[in-house]
N, C-alpha and C. Protein backbone atom coordinates (compact mmCIF):
# COMPACT_ATOMS: atom_id res chain seq x y z
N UNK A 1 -188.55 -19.29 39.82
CA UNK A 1 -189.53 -18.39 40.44
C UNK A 1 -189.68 -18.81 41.89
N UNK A 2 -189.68 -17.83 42.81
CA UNK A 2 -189.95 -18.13 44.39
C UNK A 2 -191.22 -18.02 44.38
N UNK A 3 -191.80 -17.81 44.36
CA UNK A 3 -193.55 -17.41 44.48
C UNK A 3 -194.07 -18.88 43.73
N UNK A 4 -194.89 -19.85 44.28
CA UNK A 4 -195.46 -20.79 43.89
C UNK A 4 -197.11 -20.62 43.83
N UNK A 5 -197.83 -20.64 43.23
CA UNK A 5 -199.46 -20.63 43.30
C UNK A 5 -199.66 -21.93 43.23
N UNK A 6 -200.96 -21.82 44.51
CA UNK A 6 -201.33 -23.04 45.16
C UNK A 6 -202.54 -22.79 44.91
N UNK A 7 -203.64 -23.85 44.99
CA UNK A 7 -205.12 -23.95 44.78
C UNK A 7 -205.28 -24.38 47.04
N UNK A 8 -206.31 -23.67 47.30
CA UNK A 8 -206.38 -23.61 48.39
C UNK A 8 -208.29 -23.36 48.62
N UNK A 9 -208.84 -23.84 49.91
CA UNK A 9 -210.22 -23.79 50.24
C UNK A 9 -210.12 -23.60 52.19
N UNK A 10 -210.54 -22.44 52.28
CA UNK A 10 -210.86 -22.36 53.93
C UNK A 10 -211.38 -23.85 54.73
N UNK A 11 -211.10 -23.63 55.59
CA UNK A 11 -211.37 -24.76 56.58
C UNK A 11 -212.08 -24.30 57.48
N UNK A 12 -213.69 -24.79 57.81
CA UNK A 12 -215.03 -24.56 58.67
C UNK A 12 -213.88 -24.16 59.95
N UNK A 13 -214.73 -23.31 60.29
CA UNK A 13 -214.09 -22.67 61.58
C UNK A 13 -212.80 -22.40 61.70
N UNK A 14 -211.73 -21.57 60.51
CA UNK A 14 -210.81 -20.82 60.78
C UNK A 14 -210.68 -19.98 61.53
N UNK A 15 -209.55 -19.37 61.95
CA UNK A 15 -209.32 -18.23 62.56
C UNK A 15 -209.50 -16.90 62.39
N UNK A 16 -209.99 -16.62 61.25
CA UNK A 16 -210.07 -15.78 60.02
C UNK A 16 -211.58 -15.27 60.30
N UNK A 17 -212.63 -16.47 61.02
CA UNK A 17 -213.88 -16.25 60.44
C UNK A 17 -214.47 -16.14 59.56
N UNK A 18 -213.89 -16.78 58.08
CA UNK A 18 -214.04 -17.08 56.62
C UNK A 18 -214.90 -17.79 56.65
N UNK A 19 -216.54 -17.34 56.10
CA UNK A 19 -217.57 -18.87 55.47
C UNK A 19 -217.34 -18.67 53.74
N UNK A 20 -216.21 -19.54 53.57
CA UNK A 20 -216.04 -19.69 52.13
C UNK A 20 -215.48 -20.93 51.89
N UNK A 21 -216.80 -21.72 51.52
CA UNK A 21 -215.52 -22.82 51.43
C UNK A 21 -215.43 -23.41 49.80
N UNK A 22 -215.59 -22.57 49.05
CA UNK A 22 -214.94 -22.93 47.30
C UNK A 22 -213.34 -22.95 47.08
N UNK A 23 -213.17 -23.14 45.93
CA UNK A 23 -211.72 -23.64 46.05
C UNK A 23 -211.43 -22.25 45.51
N UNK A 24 -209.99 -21.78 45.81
CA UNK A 24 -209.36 -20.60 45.60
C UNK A 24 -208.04 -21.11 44.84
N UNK A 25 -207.11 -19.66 44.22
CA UNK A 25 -206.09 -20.03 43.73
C UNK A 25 -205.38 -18.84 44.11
N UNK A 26 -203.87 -18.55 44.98
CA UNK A 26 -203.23 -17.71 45.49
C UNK A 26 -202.23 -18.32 45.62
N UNK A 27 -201.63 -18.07 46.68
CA UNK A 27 -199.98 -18.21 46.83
C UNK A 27 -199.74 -17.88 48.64
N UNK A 28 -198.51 -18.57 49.06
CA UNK A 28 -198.13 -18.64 50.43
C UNK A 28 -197.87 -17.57 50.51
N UNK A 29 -198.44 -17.02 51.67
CA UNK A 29 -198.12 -15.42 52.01
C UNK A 29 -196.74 -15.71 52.67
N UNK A 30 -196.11 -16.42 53.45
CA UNK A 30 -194.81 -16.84 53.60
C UNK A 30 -193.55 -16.86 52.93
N UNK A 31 -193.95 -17.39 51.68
CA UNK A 31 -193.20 -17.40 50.50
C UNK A 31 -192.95 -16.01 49.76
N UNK A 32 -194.37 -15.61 49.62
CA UNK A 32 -194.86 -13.66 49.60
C UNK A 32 -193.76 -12.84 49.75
N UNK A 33 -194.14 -13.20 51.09
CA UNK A 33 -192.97 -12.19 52.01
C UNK A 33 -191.57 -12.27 52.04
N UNK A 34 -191.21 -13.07 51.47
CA UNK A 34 -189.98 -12.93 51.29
C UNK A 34 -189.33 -12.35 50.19
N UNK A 35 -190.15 -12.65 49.14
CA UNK A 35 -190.26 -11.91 47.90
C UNK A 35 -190.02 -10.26 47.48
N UNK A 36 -191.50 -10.37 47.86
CA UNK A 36 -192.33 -8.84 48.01
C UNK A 36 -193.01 -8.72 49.10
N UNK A 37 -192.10 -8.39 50.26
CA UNK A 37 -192.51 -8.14 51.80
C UNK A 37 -193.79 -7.16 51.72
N UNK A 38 -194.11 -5.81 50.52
CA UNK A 38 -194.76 -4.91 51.01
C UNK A 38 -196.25 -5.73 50.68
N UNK A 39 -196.01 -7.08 49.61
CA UNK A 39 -197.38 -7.17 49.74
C UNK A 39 -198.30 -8.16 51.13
N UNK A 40 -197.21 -8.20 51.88
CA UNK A 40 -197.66 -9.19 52.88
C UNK A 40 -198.27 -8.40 54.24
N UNK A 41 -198.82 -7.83 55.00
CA UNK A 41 -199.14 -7.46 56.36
C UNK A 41 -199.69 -8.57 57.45
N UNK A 42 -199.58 -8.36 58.08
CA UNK A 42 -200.09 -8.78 59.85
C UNK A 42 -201.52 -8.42 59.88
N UNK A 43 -202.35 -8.84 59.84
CA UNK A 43 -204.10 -8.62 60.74
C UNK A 43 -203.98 -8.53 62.44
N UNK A 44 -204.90 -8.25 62.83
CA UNK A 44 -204.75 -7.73 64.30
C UNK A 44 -204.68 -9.19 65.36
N UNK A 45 -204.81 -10.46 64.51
CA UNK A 45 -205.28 -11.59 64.95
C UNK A 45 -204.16 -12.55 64.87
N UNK A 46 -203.01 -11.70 64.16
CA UNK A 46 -201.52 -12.95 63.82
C UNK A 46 -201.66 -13.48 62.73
N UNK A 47 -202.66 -13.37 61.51
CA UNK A 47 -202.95 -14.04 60.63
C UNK A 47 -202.35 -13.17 59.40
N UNK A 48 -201.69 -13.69 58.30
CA UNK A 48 -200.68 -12.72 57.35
C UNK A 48 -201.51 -12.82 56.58
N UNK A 49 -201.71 -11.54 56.06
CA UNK A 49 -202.90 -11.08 54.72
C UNK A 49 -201.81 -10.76 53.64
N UNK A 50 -202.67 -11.16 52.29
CA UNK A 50 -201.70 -10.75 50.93
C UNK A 50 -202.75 -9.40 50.48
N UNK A 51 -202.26 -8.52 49.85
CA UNK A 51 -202.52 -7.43 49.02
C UNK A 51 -201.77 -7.81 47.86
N UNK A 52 -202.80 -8.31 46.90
CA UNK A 52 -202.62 -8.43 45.46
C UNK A 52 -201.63 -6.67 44.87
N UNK A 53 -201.91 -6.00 45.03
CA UNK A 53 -201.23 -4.93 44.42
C UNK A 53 -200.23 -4.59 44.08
N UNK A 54 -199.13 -5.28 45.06
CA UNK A 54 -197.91 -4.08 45.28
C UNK A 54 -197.21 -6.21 44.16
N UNK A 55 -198.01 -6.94 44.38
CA UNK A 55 -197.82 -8.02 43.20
C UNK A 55 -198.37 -7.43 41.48
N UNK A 56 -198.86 -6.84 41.41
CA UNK A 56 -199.08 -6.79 40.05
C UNK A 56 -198.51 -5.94 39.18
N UNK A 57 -197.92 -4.67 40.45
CA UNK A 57 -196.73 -4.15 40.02
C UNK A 57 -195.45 -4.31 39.55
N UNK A 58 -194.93 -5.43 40.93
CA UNK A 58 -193.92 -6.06 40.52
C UNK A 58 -194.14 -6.83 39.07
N UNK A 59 -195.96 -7.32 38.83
CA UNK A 59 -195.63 -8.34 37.83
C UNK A 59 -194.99 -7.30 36.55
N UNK A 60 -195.76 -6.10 36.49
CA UNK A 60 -195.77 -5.00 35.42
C UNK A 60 -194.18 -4.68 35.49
N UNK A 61 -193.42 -4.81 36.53
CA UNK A 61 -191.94 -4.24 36.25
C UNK A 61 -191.41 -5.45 36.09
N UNK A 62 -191.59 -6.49 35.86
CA UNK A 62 -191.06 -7.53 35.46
C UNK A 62 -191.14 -8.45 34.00
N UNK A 63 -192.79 -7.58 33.63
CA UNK A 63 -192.90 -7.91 32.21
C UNK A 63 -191.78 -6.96 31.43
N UNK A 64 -191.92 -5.62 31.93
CA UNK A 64 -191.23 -4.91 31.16
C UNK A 64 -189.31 -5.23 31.25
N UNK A 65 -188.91 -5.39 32.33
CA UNK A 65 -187.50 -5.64 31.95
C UNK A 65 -187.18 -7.15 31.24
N UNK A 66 -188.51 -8.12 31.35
CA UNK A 66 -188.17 -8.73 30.16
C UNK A 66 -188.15 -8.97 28.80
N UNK A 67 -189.40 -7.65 28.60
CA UNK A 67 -189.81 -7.08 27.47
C UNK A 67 -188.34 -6.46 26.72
N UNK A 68 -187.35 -6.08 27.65
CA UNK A 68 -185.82 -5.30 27.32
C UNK A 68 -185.33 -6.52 26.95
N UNK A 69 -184.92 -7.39 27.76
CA UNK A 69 -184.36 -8.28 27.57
C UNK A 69 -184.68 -9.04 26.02
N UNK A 70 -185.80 -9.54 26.00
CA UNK A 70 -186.22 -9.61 24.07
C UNK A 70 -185.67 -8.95 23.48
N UNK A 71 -186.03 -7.18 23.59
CA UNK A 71 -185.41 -6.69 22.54
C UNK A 71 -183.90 -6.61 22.26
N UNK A 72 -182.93 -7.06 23.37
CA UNK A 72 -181.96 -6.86 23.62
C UNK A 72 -181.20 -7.87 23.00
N UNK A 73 -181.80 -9.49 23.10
CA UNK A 73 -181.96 -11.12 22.29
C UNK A 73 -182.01 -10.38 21.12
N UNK A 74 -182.85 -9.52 20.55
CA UNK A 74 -183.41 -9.54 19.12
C UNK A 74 -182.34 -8.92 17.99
N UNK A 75 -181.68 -7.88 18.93
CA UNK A 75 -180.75 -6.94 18.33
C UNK A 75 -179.79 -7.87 18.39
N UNK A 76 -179.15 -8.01 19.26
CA UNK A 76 -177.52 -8.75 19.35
C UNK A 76 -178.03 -10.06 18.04
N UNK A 77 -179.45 -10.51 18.01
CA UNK A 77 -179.31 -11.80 16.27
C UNK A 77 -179.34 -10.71 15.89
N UNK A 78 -180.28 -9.64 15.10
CA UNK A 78 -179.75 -8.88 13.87
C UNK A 78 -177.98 -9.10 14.00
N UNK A 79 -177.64 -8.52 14.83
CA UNK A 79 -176.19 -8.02 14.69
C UNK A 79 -175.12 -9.34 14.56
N UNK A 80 -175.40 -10.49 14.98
CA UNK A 80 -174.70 -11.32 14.31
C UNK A 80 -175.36 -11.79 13.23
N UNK A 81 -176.29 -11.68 12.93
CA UNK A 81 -176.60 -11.95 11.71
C UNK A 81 -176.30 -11.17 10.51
N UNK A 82 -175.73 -10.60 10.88
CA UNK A 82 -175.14 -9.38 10.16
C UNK A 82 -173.75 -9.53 9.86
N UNK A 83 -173.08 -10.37 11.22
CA UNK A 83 -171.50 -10.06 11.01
C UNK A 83 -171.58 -11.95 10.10
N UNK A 84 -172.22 -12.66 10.40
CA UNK A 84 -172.08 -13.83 9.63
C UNK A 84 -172.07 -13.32 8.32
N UNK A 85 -173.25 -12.72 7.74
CA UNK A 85 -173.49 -12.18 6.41
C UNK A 85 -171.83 -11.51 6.06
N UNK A 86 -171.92 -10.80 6.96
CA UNK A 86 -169.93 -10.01 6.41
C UNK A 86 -168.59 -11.27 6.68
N UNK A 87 -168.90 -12.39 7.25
CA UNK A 87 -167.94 -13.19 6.81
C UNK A 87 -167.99 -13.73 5.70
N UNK A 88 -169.03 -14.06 5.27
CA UNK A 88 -169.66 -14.80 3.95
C UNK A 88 -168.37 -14.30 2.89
N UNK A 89 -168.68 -12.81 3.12
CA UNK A 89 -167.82 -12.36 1.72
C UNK A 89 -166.68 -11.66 1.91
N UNK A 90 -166.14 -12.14 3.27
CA UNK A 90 -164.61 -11.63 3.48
C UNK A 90 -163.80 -12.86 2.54
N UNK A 91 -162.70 -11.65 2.19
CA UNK A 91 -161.65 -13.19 1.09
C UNK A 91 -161.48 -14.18 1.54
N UNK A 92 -161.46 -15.48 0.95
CA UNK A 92 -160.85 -16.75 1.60
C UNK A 92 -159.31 -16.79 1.85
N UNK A 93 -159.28 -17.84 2.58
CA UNK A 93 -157.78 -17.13 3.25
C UNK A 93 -157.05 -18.17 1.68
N UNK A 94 -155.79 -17.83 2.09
CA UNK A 94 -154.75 -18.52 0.66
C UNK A 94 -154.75 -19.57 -0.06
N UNK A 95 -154.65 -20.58 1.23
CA UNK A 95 -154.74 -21.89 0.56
C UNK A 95 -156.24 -21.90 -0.22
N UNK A 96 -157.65 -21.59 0.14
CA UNK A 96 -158.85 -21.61 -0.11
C UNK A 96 -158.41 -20.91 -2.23
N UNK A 97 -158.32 -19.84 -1.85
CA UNK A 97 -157.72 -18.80 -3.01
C UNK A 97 -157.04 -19.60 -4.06
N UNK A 98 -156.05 -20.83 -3.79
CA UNK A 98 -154.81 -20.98 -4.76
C UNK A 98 -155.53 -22.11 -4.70
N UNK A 99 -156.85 -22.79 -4.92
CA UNK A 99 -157.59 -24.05 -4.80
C UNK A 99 -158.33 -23.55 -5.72
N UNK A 100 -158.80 -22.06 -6.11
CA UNK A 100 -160.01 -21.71 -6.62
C UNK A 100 -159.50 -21.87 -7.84
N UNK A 101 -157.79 -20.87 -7.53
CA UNK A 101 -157.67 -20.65 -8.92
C UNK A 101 -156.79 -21.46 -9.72
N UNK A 102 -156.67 -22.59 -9.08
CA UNK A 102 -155.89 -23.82 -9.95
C UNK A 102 -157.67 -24.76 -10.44
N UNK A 103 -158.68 -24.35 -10.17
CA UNK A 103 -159.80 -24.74 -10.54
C UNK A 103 -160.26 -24.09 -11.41
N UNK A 104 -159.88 -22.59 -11.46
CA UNK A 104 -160.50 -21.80 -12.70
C UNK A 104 -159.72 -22.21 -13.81
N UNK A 105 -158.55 -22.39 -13.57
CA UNK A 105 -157.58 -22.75 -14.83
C UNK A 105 -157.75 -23.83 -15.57
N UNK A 106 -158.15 -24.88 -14.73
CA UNK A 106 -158.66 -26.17 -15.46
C UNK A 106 -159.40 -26.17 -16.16
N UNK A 107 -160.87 -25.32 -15.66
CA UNK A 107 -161.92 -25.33 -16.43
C UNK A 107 -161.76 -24.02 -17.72
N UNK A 108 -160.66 -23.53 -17.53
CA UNK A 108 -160.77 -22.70 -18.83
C UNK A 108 -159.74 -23.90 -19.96
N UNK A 109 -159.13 -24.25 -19.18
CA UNK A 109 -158.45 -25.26 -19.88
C UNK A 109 -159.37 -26.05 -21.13
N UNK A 110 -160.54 -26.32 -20.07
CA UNK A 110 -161.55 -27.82 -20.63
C UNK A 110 -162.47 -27.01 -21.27
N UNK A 111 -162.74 -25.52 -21.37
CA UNK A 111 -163.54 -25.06 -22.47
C UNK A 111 -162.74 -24.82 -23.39
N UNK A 112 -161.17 -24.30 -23.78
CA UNK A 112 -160.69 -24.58 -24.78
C UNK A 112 -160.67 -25.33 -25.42
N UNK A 113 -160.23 -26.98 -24.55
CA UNK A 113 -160.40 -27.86 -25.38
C UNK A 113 -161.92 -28.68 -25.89
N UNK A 114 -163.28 -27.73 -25.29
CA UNK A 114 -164.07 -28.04 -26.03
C UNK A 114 -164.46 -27.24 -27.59
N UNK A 115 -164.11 -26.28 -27.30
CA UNK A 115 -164.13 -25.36 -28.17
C UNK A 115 -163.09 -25.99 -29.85
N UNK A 116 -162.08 -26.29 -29.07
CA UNK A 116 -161.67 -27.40 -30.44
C UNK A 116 -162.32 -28.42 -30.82
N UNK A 117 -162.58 -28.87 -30.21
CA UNK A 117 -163.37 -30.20 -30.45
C UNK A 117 -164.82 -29.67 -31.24
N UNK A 118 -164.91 -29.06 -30.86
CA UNK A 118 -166.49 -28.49 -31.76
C UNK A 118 -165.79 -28.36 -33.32
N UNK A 119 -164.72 -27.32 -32.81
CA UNK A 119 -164.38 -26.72 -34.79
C UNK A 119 -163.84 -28.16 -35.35
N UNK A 120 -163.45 -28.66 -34.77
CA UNK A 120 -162.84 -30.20 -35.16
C UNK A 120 -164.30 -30.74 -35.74
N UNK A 121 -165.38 -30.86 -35.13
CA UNK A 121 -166.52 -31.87 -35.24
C UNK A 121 -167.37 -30.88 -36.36
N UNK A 122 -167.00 -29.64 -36.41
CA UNK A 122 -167.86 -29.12 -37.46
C UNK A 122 -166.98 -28.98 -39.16
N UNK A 123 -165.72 -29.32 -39.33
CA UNK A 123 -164.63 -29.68 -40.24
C UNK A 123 -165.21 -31.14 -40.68
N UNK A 124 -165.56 -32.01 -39.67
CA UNK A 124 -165.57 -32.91 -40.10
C UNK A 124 -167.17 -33.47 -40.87
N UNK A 125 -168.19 -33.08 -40.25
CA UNK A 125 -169.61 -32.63 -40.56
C UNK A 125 -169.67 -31.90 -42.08
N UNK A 126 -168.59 -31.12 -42.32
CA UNK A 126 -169.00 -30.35 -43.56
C UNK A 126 -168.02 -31.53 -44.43
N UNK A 127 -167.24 -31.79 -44.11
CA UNK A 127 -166.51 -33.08 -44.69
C UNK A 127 -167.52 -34.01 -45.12
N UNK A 128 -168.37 -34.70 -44.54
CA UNK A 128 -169.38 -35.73 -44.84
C UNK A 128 -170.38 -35.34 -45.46
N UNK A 129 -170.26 -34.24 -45.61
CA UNK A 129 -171.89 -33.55 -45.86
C UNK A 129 -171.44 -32.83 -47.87
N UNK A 130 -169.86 -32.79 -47.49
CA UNK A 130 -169.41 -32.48 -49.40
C UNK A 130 -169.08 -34.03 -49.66
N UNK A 131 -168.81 -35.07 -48.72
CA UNK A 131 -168.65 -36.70 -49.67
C UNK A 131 -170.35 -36.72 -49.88
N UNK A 132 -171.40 -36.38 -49.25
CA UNK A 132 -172.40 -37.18 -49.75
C UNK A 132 -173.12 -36.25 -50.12
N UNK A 133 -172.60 -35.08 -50.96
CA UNK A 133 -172.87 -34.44 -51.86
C UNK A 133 -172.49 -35.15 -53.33
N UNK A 134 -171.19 -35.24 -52.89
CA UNK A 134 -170.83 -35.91 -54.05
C UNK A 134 -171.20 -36.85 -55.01
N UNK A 135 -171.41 -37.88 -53.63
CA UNK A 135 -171.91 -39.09 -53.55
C UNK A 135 -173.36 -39.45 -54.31
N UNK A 136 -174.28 -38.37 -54.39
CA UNK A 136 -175.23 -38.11 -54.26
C UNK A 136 -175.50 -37.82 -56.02
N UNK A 137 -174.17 -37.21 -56.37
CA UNK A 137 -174.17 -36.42 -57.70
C UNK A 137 -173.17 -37.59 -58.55
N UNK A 138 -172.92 -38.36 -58.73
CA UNK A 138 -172.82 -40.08 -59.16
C UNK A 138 -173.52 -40.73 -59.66
């Protein structure tokens, strides 16, 4: 920002003829003017006066093109947030693919062979369960 605000208090017997001597808060009309020349003028005395106005305009056209600018930040995240979301579920490339599916195979592998192992463990359960029937009837 070029425009700096300064805390400032007249000095007894300016040029100005100002009896004010509390503390103020403004900005270098120097600095002003270089800015926003229209808010700066000449007094009849050589002394550069500020007109707050043609500043509060500028401030108002400056909120608003950054007010664009947000919305402009806000859209472009939707919109990659959007294209991340659509990489998510683009295919994996090959090698990724022939990793998955030498992984699916295993694990169908290892539920087969749990799946035996059960009928195996339930053969053998009814096995123990007719000895100590038997056993039982002795």
């Amino acid at each position: 920002m070029q425009i700096h605000p300064v805390r400032y208090s007249y000095k007894p017997g300016n040029g100005m003829g100002i009896r004010d001597f509390q503390e103020h808060i403004g900005v270098v009309a120097q600095e002003l003017q270089r800015v926003i020349p229209e808010a700066v003028t000449e007094n009849g005395k050589g002394y550069l006066v500020v007109n707050n106005d043609p500043i509060i305009w500028a401030m108002v056209n400056a909120i608003q093109e950054q007010q664009r600018e947000i919305d402009s930040v806000r859209q472009g995240a939707r919109v990659g947030s959007g294209q991340v979301e659509a990489v998510k579920y683009q295919a994996p490339d090959s090698a990724l693919l022939d990793q998955l599916r030498k992984q699916d195979a295993t694990i169908a592998a290892q539920q087969e062979q749990i799946r035996s192992l059960v009928d195996r463990l339930a053969k053998v359960e009814a096995a123990l369960e007719a000895a100590a029937v038997t056993a039982g009837s002795r």
